[in-house]
C-alpha atoms as a PDB file:
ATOM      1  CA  UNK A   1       0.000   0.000   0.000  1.00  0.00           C
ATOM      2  CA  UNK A   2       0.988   3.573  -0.801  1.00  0.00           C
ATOM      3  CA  UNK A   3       0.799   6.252   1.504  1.00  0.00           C
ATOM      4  CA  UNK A   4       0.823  10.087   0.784  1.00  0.00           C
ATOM      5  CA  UNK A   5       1.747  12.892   2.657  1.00  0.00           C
ATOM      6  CA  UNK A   6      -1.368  14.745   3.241  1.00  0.00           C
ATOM      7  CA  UNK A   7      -0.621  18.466   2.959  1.00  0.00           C
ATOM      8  CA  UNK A   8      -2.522  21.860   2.846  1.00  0.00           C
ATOM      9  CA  UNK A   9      -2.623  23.921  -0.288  1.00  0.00           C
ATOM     10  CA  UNK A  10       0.186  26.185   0.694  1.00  0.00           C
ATOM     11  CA  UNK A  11       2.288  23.541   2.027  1.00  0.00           C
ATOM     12  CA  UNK A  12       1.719  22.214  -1.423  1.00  0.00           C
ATOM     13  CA  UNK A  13       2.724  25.448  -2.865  1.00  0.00           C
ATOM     14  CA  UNK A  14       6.131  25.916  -0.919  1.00  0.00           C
ATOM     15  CA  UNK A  15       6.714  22.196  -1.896  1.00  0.00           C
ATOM     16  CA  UNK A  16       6.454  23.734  -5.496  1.00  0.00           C
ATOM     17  CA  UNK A  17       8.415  26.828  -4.896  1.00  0.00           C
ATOM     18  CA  UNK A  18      11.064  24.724  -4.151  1.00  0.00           C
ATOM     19  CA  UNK A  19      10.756  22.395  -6.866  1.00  0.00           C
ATOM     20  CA  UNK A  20      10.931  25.155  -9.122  1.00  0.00           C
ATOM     21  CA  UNK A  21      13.813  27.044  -7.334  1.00  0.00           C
ATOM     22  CA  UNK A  22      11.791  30.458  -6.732  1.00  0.00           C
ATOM     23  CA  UNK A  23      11.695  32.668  -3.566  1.00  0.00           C
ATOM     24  CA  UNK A  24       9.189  31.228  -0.658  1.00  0.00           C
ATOM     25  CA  UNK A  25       5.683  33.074  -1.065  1.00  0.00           C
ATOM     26  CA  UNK A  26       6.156  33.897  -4.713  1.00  0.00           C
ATOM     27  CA  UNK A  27       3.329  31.572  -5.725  1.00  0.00           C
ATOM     28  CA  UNK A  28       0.125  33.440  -5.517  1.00  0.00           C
ATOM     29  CA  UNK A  29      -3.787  31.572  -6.076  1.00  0.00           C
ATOM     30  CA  UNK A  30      -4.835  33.867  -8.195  1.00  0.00           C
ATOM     31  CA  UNK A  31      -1.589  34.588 -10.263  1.00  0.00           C
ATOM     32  CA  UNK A  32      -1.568  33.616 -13.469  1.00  0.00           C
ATOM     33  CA  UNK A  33       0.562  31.103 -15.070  1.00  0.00           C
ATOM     34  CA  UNK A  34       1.378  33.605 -17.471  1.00  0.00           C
ATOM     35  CA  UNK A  35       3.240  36.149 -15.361  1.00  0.00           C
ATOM     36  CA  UNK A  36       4.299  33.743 -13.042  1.00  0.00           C
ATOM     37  CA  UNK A  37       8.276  34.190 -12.493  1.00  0.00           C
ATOM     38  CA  UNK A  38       9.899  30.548 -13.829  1.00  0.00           C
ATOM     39  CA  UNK A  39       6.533  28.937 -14.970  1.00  0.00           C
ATOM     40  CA  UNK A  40       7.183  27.128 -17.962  1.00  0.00           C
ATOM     41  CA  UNK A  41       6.803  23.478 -19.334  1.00  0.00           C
ATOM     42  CA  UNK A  42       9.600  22.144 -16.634  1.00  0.00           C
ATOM     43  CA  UNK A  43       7.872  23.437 -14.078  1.00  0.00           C
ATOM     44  CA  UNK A  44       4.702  21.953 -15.280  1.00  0.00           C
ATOM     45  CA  UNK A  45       6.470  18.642 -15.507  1.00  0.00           C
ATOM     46  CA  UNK A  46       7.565  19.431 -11.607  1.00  0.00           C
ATOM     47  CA  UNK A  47       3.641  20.496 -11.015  1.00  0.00           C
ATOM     48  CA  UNK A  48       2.730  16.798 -12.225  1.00  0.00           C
ATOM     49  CA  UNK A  49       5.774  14.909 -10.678  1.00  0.00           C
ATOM     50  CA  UNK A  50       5.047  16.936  -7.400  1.00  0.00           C
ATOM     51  CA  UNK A  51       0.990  15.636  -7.426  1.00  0.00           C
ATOM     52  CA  UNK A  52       1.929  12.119  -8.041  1.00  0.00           C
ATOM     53  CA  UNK A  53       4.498  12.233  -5.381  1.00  0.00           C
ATOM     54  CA  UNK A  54       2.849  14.044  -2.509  1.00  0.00           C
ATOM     55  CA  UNK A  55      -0.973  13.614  -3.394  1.00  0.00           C
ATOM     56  CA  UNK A  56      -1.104  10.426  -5.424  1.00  0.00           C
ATOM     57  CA  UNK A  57      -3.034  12.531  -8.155  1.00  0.00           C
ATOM     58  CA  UNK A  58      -2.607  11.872 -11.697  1.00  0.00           C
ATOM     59  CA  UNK A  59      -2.813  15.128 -13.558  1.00  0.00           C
ATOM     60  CA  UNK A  60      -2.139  15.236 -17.466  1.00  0.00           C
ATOM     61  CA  UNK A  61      -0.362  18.044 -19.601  1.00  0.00           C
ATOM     62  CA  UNK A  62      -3.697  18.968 -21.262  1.00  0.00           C
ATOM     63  CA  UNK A  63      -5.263  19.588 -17.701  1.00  0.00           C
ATOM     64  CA  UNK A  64      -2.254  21.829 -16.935  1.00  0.00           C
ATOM     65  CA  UNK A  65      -2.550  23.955 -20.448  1.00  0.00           C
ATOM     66  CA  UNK A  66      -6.330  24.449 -19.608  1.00  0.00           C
ATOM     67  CA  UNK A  67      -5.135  25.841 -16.786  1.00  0.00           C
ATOM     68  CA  UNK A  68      -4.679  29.869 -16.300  1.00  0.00           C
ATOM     69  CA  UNK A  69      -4.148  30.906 -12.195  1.00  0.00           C
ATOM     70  CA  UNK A  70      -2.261  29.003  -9.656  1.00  0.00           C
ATOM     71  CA  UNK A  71      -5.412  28.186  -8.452  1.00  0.00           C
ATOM     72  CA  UNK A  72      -6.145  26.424 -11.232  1.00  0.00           C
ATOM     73  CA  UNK A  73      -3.645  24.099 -10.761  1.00  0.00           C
ATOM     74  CA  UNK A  74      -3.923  23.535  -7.697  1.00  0.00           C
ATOM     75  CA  UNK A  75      -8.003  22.669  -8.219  1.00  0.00           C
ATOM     76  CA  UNK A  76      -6.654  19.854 -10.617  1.00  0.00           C
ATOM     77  CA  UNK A  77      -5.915  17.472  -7.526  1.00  0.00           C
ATOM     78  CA  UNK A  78      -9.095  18.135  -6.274  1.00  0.00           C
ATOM     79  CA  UNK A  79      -9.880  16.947  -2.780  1.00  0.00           C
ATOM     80  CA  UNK A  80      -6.644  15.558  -2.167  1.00  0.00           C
ATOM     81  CA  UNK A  81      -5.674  18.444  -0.031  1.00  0.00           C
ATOM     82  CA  UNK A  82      -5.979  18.595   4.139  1.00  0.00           C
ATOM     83  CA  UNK A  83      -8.711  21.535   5.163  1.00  0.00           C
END
């Protein structure tokens, strides 16, 4: 059996901040992707490694281009995250 660490959303978010090697509290809900300093298709690869890992969510590359906030992505694991 495979366990997961069961995280809030920010804790998921620092996880990701240091995936993709940017300052602590630069990822922002409701920043877009767009704008969003080192967001590119390596990070998204990190976003879906990161899911697997920590959540046990499968998320796909076509889920992450529909995607436009930070918010967004993180609404692609669904309920996976800790209230």
């Amino acid at each position: 059996m495979v366990s997961y660490i069961v995280m809030a959303r920010s804790e998921f978010l620092r996880a990701l901040e240091r995936q993709m090697e940017v300052a602590e509290g630069a990822l922002k809900e409701d920043q877009l992707l767009s704008q969003t300093e080192g967001w590119d298709s390596m990070a998204s690869v990190l976003f879906i490694a990161l899911a697997d890992e920590k959540l046990g969510a499968i998320v796909s590359g076509n889920q992450i281009a529909q995607a436009s906030t930070v918010g967004d992505l993180l609404n692609l694991v669904g309920d996976r995250f800790t209230p």
